[in-house]
Protein backbone atom coordinates (compact mmCIF):
# COMPACT_ATOMS: atom_id res chain seq x y z
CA UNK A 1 48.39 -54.83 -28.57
CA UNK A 2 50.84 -53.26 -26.32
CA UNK A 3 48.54 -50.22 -25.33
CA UNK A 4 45.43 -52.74 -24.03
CA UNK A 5 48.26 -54.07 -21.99
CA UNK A 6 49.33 -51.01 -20.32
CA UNK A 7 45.71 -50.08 -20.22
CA UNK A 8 44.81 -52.83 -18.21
CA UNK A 9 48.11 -52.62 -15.91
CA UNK A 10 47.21 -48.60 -15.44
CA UNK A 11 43.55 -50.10 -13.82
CA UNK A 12 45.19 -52.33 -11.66
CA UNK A 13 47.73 -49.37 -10.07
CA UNK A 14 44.38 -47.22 -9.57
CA UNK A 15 43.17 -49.55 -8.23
CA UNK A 16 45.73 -50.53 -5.46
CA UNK A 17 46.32 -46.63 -4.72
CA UNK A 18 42.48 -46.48 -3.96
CA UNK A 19 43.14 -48.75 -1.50
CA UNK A 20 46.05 -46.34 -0.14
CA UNK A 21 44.47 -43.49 -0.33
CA UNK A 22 41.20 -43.33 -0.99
CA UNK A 23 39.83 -41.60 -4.03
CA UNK A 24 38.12 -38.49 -1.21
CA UNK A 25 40.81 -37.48 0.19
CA UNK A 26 42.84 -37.25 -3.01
CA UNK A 27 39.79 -35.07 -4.52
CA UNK A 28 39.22 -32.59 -1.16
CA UNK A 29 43.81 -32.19 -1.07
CA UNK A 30 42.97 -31.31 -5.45
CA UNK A 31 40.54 -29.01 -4.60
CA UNK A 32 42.22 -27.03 -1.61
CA UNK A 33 45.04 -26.90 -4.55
CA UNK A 34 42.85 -25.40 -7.13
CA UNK A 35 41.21 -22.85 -4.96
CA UNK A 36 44.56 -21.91 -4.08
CA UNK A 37 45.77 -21.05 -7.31
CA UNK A 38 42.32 -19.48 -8.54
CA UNK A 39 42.63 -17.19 -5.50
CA UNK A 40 46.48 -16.21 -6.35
CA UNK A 41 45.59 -15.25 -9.83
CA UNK A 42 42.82 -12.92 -9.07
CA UNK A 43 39.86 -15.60 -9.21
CA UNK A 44 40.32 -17.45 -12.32
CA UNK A 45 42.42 -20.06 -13.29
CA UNK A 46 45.18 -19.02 -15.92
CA UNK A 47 46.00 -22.50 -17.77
CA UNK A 48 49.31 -21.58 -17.89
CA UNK A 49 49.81 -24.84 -21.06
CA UNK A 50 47.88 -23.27 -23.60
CA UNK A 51 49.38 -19.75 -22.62
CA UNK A 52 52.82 -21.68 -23.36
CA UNK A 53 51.84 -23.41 -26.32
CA UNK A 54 51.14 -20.01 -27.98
CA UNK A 55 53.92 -17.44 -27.01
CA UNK A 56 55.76 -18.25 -30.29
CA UNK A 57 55.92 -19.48 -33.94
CA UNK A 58 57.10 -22.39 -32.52
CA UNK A 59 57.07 -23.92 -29.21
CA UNK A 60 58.30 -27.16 -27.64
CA UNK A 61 57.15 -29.21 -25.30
CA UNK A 62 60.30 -31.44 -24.20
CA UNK A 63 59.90 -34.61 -22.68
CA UNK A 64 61.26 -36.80 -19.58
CA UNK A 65 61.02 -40.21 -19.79
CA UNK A 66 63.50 -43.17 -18.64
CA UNK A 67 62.25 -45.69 -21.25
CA UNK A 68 59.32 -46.72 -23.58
CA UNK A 69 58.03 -49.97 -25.03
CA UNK A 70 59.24 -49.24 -28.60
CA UNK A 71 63.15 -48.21 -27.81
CA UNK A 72 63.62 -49.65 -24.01
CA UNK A 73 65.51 -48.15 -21.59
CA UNK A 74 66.74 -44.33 -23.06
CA UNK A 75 68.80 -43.34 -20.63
CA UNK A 76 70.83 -45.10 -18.00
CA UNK A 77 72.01 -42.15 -16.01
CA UNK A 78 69.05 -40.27 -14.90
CA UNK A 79 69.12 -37.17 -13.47
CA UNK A 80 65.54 -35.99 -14.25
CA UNK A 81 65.39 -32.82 -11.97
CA UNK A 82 68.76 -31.23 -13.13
CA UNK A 83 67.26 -32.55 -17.39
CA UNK A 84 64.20 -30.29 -16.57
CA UNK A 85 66.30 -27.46 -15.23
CA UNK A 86 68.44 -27.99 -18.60
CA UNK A 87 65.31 -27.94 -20.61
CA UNK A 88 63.81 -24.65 -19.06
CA UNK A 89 66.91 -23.02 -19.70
CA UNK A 90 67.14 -24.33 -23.28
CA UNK A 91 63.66 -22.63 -24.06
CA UNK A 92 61.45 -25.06 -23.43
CA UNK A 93 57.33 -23.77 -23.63
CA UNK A 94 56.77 -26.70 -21.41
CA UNK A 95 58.02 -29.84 -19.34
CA UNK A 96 56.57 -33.20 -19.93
CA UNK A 97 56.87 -36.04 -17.35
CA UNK A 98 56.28 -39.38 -18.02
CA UNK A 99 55.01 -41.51 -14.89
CA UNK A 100 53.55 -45.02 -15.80
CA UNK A 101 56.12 -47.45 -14.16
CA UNK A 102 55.45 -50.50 -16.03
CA UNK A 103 56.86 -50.16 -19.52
CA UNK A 104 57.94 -45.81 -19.24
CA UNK A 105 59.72 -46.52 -16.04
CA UNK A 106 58.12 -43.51 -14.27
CA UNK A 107 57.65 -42.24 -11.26
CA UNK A 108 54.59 -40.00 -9.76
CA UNK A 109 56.74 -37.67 -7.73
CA UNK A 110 58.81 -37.06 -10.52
CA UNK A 111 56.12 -34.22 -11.32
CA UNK A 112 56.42 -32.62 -7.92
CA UNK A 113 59.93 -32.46 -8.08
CA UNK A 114 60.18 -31.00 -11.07
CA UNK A 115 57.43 -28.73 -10.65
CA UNK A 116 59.43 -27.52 -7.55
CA UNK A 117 62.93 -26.38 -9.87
CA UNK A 118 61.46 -25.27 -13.31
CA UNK A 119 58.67 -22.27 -13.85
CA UNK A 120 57.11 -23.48 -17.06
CA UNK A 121 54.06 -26.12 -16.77
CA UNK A 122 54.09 -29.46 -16.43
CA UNK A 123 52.51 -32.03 -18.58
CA UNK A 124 51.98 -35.15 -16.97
CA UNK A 125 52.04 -37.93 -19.24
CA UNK A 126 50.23 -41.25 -17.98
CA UNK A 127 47.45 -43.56 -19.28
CA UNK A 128 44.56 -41.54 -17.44
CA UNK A 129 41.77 -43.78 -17.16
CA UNK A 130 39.74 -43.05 -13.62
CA UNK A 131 39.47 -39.58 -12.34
CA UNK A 132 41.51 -40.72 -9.71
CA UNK A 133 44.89 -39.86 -11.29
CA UNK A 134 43.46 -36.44 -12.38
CA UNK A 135 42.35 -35.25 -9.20
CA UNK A 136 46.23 -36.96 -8.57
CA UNK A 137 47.55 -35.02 -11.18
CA UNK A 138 46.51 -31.69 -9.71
CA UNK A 139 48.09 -32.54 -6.22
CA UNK A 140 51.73 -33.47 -7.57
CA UNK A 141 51.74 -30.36 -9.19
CA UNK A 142 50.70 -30.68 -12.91
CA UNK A 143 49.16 -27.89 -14.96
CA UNK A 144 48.41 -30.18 -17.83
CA UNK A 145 47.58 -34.10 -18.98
CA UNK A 146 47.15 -36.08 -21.29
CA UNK A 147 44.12 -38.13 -22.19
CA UNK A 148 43.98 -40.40 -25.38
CA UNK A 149 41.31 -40.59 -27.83
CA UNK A 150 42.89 -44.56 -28.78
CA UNK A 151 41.73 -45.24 -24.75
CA UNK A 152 38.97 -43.27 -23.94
CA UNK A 153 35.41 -43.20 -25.24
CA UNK A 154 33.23 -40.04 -25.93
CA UNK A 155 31.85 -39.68 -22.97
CA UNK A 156 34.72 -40.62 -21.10
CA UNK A 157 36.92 -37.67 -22.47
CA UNK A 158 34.29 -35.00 -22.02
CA UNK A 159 33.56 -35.79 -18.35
CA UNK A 160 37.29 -35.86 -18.20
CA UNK A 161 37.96 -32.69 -19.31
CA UNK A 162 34.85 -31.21 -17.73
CA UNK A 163 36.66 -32.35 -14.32
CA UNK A 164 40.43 -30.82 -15.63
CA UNK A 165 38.99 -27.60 -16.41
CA UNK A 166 37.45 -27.54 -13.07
CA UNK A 167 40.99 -27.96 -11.14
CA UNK A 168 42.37 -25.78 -13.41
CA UNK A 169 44.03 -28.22 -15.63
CA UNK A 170 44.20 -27.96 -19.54
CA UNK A 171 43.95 -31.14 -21.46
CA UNK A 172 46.09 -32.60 -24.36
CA UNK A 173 43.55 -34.86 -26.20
CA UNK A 174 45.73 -37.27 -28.47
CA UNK A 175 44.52 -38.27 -31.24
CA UNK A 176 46.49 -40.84 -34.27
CA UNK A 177 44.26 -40.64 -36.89
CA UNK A 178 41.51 -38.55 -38.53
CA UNK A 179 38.67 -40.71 -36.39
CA UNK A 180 40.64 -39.68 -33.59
CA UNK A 181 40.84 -36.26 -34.26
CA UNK A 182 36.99 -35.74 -35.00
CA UNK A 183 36.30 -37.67 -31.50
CA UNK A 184 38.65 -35.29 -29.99
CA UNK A 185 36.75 -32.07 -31.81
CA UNK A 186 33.27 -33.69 -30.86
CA UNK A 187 34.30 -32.58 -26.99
CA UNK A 188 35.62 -29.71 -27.62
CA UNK A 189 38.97 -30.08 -27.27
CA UNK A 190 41.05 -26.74 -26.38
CA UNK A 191 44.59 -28.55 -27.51
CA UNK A 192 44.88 -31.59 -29.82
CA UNK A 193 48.06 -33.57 -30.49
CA UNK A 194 48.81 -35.28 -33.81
CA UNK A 195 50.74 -38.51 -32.17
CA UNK A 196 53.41 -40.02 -35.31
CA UNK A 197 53.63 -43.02 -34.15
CA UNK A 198 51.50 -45.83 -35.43
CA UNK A 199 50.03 -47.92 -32.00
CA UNK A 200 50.42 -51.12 -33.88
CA UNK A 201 54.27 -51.29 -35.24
CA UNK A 202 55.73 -48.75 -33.62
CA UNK A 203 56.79 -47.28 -36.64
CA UNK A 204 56.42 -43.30 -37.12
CA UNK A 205 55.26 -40.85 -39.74
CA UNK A 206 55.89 -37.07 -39.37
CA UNK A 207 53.76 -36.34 -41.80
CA UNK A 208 50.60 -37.53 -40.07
CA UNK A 209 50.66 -34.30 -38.33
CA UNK A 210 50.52 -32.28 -41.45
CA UNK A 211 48.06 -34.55 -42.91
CA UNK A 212 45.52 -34.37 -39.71
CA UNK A 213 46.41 -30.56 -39.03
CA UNK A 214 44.45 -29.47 -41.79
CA UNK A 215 41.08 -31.40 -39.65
CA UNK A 216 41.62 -28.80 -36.94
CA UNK A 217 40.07 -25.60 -36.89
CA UNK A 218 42.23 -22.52 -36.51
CA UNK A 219 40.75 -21.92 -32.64
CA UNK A 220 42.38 -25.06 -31.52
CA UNK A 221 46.05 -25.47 -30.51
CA UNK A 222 47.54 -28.26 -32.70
CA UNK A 223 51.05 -30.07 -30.96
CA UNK A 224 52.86 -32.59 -33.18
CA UNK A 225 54.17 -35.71 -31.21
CA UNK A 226 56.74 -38.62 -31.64
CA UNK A 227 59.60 -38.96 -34.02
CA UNK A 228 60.45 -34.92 -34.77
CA UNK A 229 64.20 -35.22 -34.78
CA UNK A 230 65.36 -32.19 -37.66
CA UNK A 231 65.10 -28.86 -38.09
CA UNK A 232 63.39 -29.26 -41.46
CA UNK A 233 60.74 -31.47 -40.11
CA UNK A 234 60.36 -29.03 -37.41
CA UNK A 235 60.08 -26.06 -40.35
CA UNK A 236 57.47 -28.20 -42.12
CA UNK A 237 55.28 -28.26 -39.14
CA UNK A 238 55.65 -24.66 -38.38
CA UNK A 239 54.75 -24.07 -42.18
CA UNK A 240 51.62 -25.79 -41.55
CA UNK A 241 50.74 -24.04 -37.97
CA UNK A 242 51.16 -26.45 -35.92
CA UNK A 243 51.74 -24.58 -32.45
CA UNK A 244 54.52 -27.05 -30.40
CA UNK A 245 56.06 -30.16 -31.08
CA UNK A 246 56.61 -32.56 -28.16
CA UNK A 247 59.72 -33.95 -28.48
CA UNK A 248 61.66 -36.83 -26.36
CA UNK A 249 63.61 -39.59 -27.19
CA UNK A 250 66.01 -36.34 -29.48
CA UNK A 251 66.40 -34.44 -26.47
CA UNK A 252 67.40 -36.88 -23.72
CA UNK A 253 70.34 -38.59 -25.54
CA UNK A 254 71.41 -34.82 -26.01
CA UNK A 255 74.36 -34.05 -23.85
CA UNK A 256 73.68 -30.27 -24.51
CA UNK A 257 69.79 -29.67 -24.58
CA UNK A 258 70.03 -25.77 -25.64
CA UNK A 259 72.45 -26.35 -28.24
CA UNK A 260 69.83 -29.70 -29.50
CA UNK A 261 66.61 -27.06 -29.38
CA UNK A 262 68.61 -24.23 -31.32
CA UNK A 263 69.40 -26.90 -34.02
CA UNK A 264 65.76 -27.91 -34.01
CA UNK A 265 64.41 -24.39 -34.18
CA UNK A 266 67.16 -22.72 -36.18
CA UNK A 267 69.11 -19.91 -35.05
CA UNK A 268 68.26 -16.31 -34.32
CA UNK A 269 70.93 -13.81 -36.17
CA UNK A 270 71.35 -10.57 -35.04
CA UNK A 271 70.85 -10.48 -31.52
CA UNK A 272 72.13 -7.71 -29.48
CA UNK A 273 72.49 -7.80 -25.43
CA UNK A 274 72.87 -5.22 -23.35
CA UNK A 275 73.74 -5.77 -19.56
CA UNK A 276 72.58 -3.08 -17.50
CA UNK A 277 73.14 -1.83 -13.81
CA UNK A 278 77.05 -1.83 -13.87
CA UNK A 279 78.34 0.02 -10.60
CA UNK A 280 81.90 -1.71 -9.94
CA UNK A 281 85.21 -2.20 -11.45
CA UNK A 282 84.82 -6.01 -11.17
CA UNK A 283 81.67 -5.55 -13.31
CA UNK A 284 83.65 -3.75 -15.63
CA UNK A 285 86.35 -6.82 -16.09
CA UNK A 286 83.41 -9.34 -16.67
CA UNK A 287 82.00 -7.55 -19.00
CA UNK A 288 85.22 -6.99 -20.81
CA UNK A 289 85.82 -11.05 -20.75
CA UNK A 290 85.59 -11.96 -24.96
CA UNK A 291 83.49 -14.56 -23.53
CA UNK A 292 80.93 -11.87 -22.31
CA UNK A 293 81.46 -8.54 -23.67
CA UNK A 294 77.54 -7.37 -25.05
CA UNK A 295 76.81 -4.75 -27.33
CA UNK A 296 75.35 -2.54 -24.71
CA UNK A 297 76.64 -1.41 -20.81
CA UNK A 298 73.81 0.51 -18.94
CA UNK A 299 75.30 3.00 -16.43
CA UNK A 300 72.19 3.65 -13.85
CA UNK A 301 71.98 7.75 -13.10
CA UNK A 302 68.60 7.75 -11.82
CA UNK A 303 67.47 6.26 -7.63
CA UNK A 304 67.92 3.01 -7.59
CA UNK A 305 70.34 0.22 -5.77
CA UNK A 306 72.29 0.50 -9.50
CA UNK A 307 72.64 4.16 -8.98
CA UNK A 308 76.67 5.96 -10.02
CA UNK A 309 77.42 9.30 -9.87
CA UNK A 310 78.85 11.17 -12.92
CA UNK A 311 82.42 10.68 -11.87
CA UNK A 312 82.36 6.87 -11.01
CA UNK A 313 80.31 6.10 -14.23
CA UNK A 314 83.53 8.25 -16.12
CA UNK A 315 86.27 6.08 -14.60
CA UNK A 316 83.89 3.10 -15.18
CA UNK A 317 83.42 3.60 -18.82
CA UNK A 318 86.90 4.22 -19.61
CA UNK A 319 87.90 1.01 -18.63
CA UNK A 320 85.59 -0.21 -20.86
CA UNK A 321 86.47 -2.43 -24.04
CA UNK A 322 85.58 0.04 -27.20
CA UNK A 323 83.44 -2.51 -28.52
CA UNK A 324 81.25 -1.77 -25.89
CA UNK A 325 78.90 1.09 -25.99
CA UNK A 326 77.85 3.36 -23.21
CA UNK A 327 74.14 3.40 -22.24
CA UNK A 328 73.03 6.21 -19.83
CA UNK A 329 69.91 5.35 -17.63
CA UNK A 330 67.95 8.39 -16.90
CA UNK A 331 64.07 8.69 -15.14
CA UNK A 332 62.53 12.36 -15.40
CA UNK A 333 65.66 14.10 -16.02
CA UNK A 334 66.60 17.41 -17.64
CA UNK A 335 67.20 17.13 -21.85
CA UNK A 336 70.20 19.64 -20.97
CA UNK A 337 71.55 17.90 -18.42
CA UNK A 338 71.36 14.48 -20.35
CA UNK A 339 72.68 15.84 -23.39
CA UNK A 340 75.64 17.67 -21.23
CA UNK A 341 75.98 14.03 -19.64
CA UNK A 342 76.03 12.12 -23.13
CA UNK A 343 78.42 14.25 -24.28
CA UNK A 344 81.28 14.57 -21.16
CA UNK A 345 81.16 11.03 -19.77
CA UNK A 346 80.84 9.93 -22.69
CA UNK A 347 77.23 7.80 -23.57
CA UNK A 348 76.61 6.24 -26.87
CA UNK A 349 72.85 5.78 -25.77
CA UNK A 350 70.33 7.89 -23.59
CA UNK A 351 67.83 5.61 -21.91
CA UNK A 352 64.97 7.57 -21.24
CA UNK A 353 63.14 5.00 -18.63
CA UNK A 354 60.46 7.82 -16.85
CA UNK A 355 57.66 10.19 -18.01
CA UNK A 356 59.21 11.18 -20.08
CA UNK A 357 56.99 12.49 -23.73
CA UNK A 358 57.73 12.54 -27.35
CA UNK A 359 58.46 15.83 -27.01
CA UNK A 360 61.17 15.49 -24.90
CA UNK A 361 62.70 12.77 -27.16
CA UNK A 362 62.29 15.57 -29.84
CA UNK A 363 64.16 18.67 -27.93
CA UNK A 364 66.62 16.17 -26.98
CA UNK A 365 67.14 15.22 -30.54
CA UNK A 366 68.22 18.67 -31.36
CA UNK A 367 70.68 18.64 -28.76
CA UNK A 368 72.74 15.44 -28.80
CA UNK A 369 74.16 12.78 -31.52
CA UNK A 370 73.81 10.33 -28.64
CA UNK A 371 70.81 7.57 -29.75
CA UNK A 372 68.29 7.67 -27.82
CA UNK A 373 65.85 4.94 -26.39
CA UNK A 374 62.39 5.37 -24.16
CA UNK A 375 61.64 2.88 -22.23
CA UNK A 376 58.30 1.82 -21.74
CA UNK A 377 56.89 -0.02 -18.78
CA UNK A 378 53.62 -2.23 -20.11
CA UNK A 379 50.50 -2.75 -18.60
CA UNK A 380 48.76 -3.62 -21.95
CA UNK A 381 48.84 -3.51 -25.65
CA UNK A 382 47.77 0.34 -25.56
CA UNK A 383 51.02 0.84 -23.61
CA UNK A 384 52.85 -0.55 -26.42
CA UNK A 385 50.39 0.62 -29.52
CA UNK A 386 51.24 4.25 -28.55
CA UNK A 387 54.74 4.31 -29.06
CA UNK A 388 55.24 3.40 -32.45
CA UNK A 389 55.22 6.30 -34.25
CA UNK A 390 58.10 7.44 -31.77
CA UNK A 391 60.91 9.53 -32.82
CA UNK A 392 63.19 7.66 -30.38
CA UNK A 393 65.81 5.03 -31.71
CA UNK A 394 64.43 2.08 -30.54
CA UNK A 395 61.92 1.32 -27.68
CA UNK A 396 62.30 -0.83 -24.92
CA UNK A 397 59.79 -2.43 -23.35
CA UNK A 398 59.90 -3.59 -19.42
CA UNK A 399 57.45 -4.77 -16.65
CA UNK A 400 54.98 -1.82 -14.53
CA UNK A 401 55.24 -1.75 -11.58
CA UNK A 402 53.31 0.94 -9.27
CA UNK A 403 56.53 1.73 -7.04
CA UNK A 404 59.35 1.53 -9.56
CA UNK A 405 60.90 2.47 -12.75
CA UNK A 406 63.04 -0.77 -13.82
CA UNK A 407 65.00 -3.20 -12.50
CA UNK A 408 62.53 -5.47 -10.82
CA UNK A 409 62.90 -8.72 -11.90
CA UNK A 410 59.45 -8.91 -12.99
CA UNK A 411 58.68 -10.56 -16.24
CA UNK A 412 55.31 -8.92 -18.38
CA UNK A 413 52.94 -11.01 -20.96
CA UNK A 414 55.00 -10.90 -23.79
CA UNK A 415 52.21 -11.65 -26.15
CA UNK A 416 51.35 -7.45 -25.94
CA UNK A 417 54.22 -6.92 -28.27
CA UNK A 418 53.15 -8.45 -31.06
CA UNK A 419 52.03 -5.26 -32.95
CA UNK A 420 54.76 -3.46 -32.11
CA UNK A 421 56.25 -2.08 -35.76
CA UNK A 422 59.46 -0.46 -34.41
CA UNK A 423 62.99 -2.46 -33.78
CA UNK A 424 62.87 -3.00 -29.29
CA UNK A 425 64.59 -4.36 -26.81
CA UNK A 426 63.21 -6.78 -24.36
CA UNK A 427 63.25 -6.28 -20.40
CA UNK A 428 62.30 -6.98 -17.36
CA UNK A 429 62.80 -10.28 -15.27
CA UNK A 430 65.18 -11.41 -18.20
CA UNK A 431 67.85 -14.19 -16.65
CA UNK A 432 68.91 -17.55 -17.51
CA UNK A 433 65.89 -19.70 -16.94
CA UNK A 434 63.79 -17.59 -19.44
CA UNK A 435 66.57 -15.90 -21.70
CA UNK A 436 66.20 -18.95 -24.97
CA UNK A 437 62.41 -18.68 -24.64
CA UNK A 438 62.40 -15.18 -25.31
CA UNK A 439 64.44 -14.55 -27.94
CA UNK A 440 62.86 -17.12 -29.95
CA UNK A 441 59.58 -16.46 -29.07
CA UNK A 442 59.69 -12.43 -28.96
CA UNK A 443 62.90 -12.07 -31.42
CA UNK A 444 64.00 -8.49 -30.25
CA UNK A 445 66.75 -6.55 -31.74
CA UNK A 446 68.12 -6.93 -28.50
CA UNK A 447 67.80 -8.22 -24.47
CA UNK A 448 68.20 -6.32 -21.71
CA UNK A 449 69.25 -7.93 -18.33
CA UNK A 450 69.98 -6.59 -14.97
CA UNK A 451 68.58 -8.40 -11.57
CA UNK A 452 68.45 -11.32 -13.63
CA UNK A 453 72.59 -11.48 -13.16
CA UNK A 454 72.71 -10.51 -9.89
CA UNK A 455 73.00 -12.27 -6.03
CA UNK A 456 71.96 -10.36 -3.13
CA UNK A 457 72.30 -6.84 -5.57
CA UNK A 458 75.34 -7.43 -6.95
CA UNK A 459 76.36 -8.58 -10.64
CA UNK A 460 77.26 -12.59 -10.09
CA UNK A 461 80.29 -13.11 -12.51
CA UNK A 462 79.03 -16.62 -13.05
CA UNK A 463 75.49 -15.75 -13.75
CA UNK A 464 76.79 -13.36 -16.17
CA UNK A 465 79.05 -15.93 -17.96
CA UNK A 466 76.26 -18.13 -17.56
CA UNK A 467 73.27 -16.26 -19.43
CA UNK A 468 75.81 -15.31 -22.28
CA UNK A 469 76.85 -18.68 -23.12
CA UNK A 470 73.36 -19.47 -23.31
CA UNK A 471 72.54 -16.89 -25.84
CA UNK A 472 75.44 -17.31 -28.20
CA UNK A 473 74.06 -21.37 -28.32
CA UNK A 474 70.64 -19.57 -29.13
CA UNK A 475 72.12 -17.06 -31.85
CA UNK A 476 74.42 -19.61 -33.65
């Protein structure tokens, strides 16, 4: 059977790197690695794969491979680094990276370099059979592999995964049938995958991951793998909660990998954008491009880099396409003076992004027609639990930070908005790398960019054009 072969070829590299390196000084570089990320993240590792695998109804892990034993070579041209760039930006939860050389034509390095461009974890996908190539795996740069229940015996996969979690790295234990999948349970297994494809003939089954799923107990993260090329398979799996699908061979004949994932995960109707920060007359004319022109303008009144005065954000707004509405950013201000504001510039929307209380949305109420929106900066769900009962329009929700009100390019968990009942808009660190990921996995009423379109401070025309054409291939 093919896999004994690759098996047995997979020995003989770990065996020759041994040689090269020996197995110490890979382990001592792993560990300096791990104890460098603990530290950054306060002392605990984050496993930032099953964090991924669980943003969204729906999450997919998208694949990089040159060939395989069952279809040969894939792809001629192969520019992996600027694929995994395409796939972040296409939503992607997560990159994997296949790097057995033999029959996947892989590459270790190929997981450094592409940790070094994208922000989402990497997956690297190999035959692991020594703890060699995991104590590897955690110096190139992975946050995740892969270890398979069809290679690996019982005791082989806990020790395994007893090492992973000790670097930091989660674990994908594939399984292909329900023997698999009760091995896989017996150690504990944080994240299973449901592999279609039958070892023997190559020939794949969809419906194996339904089947299995229901094997798996609710605490475990279930990812569906090989074959998943519609968006009705894709539905059937998400009917069934199953958490990602990893998807390959689909995505890298794609020419356009956003426009593949939206057909995969459907569309998201409705979307509104608003682009905020606009302090120029050349900001104006982008924005006014048909190929551009959002819902929303934001019109910065408060301190801040962004900051217009009254009469520039007038001549601004007037040049404005009428399609576009006005939204005035204020922090701690008067409710006469924004209401005065709203009605003589003139905004559509008051921002309230401060202190502000519900009962200053409420005595503003009484004295403008504009909408108005509070802005809330979260720390945690509590931040975002005691707004909805809120008399303002629609919330929106950004990133804290100690020393500012908004515009910081940070990004927040998004998780703490899932018990949110009111329509919001998402903020904070929103640009082009992140923008697919969030609207599927968040679906706001609308998104909210600012930094995210800017170079040194300044809103980048082709950023702008950028991030928009990305969201229209998410929202059709």
């Amino acid at each position: 059977m093919i896999l004994d072969t690759i098996v047995a070829a997979t020995r003989e590299r770990v065996s020759v790197l041994k040689k090269v390196k020996p197995i110490e000084a890979v382990r001592q570089a792993a560990l300096v690695r791990a104890e460098e990320e603990r530290t950054a993240s306060g002392g605990t590792f984050t496993f930032p794969f099953e964090r991924a695998l669980t943003e969204g109804s729906m999450n997919f892990i998208c694949e990089i491979k040159k060939a395989s034993p069952s279809k040969g070579v894939i792809v001629e041209e192969f520019p992996f680094v600027d694929i995994a760039k395409e796939y972040e930006e296409a939503g992607a939860a997560a990159i994997s990276v296949l790097t057995e050389p033999a029959y996947f034509m892989g590459v270790d390095s190929y997981v450094t370099d592409v940790a070094d461009v994208v922000t989402i974890p990497i997956l690297r996908k190999d035959f692991i059979v020594d703890e060699y190539q995991i104590y590897e795996s955690k110096v190139l740069g992975a946050s995740a592999i892969l270890l398979l229940c069809s290679v690996l015996d019982e005791e082989e996969l806990a020790r395994f995964m007893v090492l992973a979690t000790e670097l930091g790295l989660s674990c994908l234990v594939e399984a292909h049938n329900e023997e698999e999948v009760k091995k896989a349970l017996a150690v504990n297994a944080r994240i299973i995958g449901i592999n279609n494809r039958d070892l023997k003939d190559f020939s794949v089954d969809v419906g194996n991951s339904i089947r299995l799923r229901s094997l798996i107990p609710d605490g475990v993260i279930v990812v569906a793998e090989s074959g998943i090329k519609s968006a009705d398979e894709i539905e059937a799996l998400r009917e069934h909660q199953i958490h990602a699908a990893l998807i390959g061979e689909t995505l890298m004949r794609s020419e356009d990998k956003t426009k593949a994932l939206t057909e995969l995960f459907g569309p998201v109707r409705g979307l509104q954008v608003k682009i905020c920060g606009l302090s120029r007359t050349e900001d104006i004319t982008v924005v006014n491009n048909p190929a551009v022109r959002p819902t929303y303008a934001g019109f910065v009144f408060a301190e801040s880099p962004r900051r217009v005065s009254v009469s520039d954000a007038r001549n601004l707004i007037s040049q404005m396409a009428p399609q576009i509405q006005a939204v005035g950013v204020f922090v701690n201000e008067g409710v006469e003076t924004m209401a005065h504001l709203a009605e003589t510039v003139p905004l559509q929307v008051i921002q309230l992004h401060g202190d502000e209380t519900e009962d200053m949305i409420k005595q503003l109420r009484q004295l403008t027609t504009a909408r108005i929106w509070k802005a809330v900066r979260v720390q945690s769900e509590d931040d975002v639990l005691r707004w909805n009962e809120s008399a303002a329009d629609l919330l929106l929700f950004d990133a804290y930070k100690t020393d500012a009100y908004g515009g910081t390019g940070h990004v927040f968990d998004w998780k703490l908005l899932k018990k949110c009942t009111k329509p919001f808009i998402l903020a904070g660190g929103i640009h082009s790398k992140n923008v697919a990921r969030a609207i599927r996995n968040v679906k706001p009423y609308a998104i909210d960019a600012s930094s995210g379109l800017e170079t040194d401070g300044v809103k980048d025309k082709e950023k702008i054009f950028h991030f928009m054409d990305i969201i229209k291939k998410v929202r059709n």
